[in-house]
Protein backbone atom coordinates (compact mmCIF):
# COMPACT_ATOMS: atom_id res chain seq x y z
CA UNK A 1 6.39 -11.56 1.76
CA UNK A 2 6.56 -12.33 -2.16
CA UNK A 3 5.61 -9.34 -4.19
CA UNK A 4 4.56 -10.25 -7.77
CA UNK A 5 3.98 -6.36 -8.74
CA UNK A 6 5.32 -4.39 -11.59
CA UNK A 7 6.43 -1.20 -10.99
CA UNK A 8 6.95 1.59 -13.01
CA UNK A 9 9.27 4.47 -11.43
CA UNK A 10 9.98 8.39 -13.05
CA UNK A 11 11.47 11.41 -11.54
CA UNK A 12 9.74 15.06 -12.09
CA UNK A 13 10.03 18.11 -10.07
CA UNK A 14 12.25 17.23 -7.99
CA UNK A 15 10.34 14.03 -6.64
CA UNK A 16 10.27 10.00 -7.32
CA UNK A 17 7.59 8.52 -8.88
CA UNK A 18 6.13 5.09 -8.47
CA UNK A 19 3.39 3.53 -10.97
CA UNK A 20 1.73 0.11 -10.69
CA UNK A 21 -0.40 0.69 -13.68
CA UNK A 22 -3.80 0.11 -12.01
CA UNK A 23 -7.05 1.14 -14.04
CA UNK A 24 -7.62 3.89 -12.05
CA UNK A 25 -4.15 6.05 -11.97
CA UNK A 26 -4.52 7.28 -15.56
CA UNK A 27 -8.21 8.30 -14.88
CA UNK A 28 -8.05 9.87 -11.18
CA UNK A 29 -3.95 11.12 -12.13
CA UNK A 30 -2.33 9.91 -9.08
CA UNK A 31 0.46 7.70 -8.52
CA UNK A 32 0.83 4.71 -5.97
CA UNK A 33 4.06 6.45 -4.44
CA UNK A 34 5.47 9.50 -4.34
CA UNK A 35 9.02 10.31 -2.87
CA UNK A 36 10.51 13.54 -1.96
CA UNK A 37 12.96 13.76 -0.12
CA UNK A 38 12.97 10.81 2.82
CA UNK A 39 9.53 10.81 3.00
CA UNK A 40 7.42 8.42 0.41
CA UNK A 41 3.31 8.22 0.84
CA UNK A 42 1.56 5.88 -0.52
CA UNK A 43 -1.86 5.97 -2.00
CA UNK A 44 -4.57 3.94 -0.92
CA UNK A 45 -3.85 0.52 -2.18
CA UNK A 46 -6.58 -1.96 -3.10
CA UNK A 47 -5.81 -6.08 -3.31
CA UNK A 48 -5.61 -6.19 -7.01
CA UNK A 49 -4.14 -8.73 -8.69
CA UNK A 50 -2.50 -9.13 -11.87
CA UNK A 51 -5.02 -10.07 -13.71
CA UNK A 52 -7.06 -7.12 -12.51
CA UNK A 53 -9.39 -9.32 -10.51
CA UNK A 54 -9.53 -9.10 -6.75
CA UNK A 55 -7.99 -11.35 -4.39
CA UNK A 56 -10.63 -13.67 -2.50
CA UNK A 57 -12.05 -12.05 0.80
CA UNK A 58 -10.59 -9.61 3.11
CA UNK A 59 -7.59 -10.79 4.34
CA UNK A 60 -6.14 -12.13 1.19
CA UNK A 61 -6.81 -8.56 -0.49
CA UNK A 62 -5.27 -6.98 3.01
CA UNK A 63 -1.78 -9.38 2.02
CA UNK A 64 -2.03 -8.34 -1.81
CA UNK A 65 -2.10 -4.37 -1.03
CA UNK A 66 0.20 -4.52 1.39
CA UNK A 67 2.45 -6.51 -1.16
CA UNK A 68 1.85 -3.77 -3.66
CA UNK A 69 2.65 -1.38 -0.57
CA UNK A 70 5.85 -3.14 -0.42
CA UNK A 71 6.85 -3.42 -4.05
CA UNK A 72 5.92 0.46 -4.53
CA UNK A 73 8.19 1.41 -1.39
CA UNK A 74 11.11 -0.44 -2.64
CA UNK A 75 11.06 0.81 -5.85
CA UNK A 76 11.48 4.32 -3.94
CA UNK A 77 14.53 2.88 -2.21
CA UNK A 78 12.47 2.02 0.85
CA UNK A 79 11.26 -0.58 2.64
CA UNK A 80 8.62 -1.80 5.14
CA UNK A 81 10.39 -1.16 8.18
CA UNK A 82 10.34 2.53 7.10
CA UNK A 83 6.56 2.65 7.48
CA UNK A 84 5.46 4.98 10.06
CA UNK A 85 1.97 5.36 9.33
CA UNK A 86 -0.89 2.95 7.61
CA UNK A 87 -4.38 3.85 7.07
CA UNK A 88 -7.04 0.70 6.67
CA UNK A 89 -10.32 1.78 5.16
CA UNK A 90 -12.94 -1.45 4.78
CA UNK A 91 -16.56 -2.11 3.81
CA UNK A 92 -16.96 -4.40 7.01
CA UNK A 93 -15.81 -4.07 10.08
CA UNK A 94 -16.70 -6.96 11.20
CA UNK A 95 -13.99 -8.33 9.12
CA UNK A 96 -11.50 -6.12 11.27
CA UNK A 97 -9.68 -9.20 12.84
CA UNK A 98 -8.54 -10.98 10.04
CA UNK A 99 -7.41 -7.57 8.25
CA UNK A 100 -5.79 -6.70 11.50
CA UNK A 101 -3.76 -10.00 11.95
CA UNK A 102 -2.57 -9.61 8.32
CA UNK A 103 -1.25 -6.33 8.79
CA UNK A 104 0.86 -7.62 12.06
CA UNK A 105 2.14 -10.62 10.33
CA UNK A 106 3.44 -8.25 7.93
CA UNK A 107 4.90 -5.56 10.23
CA UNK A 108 5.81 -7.10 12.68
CA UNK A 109 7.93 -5.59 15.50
CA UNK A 110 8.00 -2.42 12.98
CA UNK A 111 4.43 -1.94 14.12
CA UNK A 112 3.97 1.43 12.39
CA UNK A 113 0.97 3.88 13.78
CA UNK A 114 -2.42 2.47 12.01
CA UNK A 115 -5.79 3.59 11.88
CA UNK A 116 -8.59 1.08 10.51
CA UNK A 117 -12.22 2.88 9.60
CA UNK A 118 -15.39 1.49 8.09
CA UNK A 119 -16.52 3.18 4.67
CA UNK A 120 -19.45 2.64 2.78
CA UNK A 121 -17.93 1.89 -0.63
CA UNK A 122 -14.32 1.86 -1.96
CA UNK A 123 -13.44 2.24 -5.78
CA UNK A 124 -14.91 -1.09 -7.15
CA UNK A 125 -17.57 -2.82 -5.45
CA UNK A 126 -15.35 -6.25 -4.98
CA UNK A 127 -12.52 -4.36 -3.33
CA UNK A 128 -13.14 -4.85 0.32
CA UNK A 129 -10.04 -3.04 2.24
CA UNK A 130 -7.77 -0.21 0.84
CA UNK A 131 -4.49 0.49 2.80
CA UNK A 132 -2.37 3.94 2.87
CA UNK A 133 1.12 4.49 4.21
CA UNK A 134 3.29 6.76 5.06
CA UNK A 135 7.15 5.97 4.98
CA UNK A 136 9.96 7.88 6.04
CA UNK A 137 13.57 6.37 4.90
CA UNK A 138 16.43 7.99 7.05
CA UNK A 139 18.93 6.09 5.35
CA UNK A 140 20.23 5.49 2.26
CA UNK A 141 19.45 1.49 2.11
CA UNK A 142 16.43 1.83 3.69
CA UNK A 143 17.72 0.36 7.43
CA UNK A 144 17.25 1.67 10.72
């Protein structure tokens, strides 16, 4: 999967930072990874795109978080196949199948513990899914 993100990484008390610079981080004060430890989580990601508009329907903006997913893990010296855990939250459920296939074309055989839930809004009216996960790296280059 091709991740066109920028990432911004720090280290403070004690932990690893991750920062895609996304409108919201500043304002709400998270940040859209967190290591400490072998265990990175990842905020809930929306499919935003570089120019700060929204990829086109639900499965596109499923690929594009998960991308960002990705970027934000590796710049935390994981990877996907240390996800263990992904949370899907979307404003249609109806739309569940196409979000679902995307999210098994990108894990694979890693095929990490999900949850998928329908939610009335999410940050910005055109965002349609937002994806969490939960990584834990058990070795120092990130394989198995």
């Amino acid at each position: 999967m091709s991740t066109e993100v920028e990432v911004k990484t720090s280290e403070r008390f004690g932990r690893r930072y991750a920062s895609t610079g996304a409108p919201w981080e500043a304002i709400v004060g998270y940040s859209r990874a967190v290591r400490s430890g072998q265990s990175i989580a990842v905020t809930g990601t929306v499919g935003l795109l570089p120019n700060r508009t929204f990829a086109a329907g639900a499965a596109a903006q499923t690929r594009r978080a998960l991308e960002i997913i990705q970027a934000a893990l590796e710049a935390l010296g994981g990877n996907l196949r240390d996800v263990v855990r992904t949370r899907i939250f979307v404003t249609d459920i109806s739309q569940w199948e196409a979000i679902g296939r995307v999210h098994g074309e990108v894990f694979g055989e890693i095929r990490p513990a999900t949850t998928m839930v329908q939610v009335a809004k999410l940050i910005d009216d055109a965002a349609l899914v937002e994806i969490e996960a939960d990584a834990l790296v058990l070795h120092s280059d990130g394989s198995l």
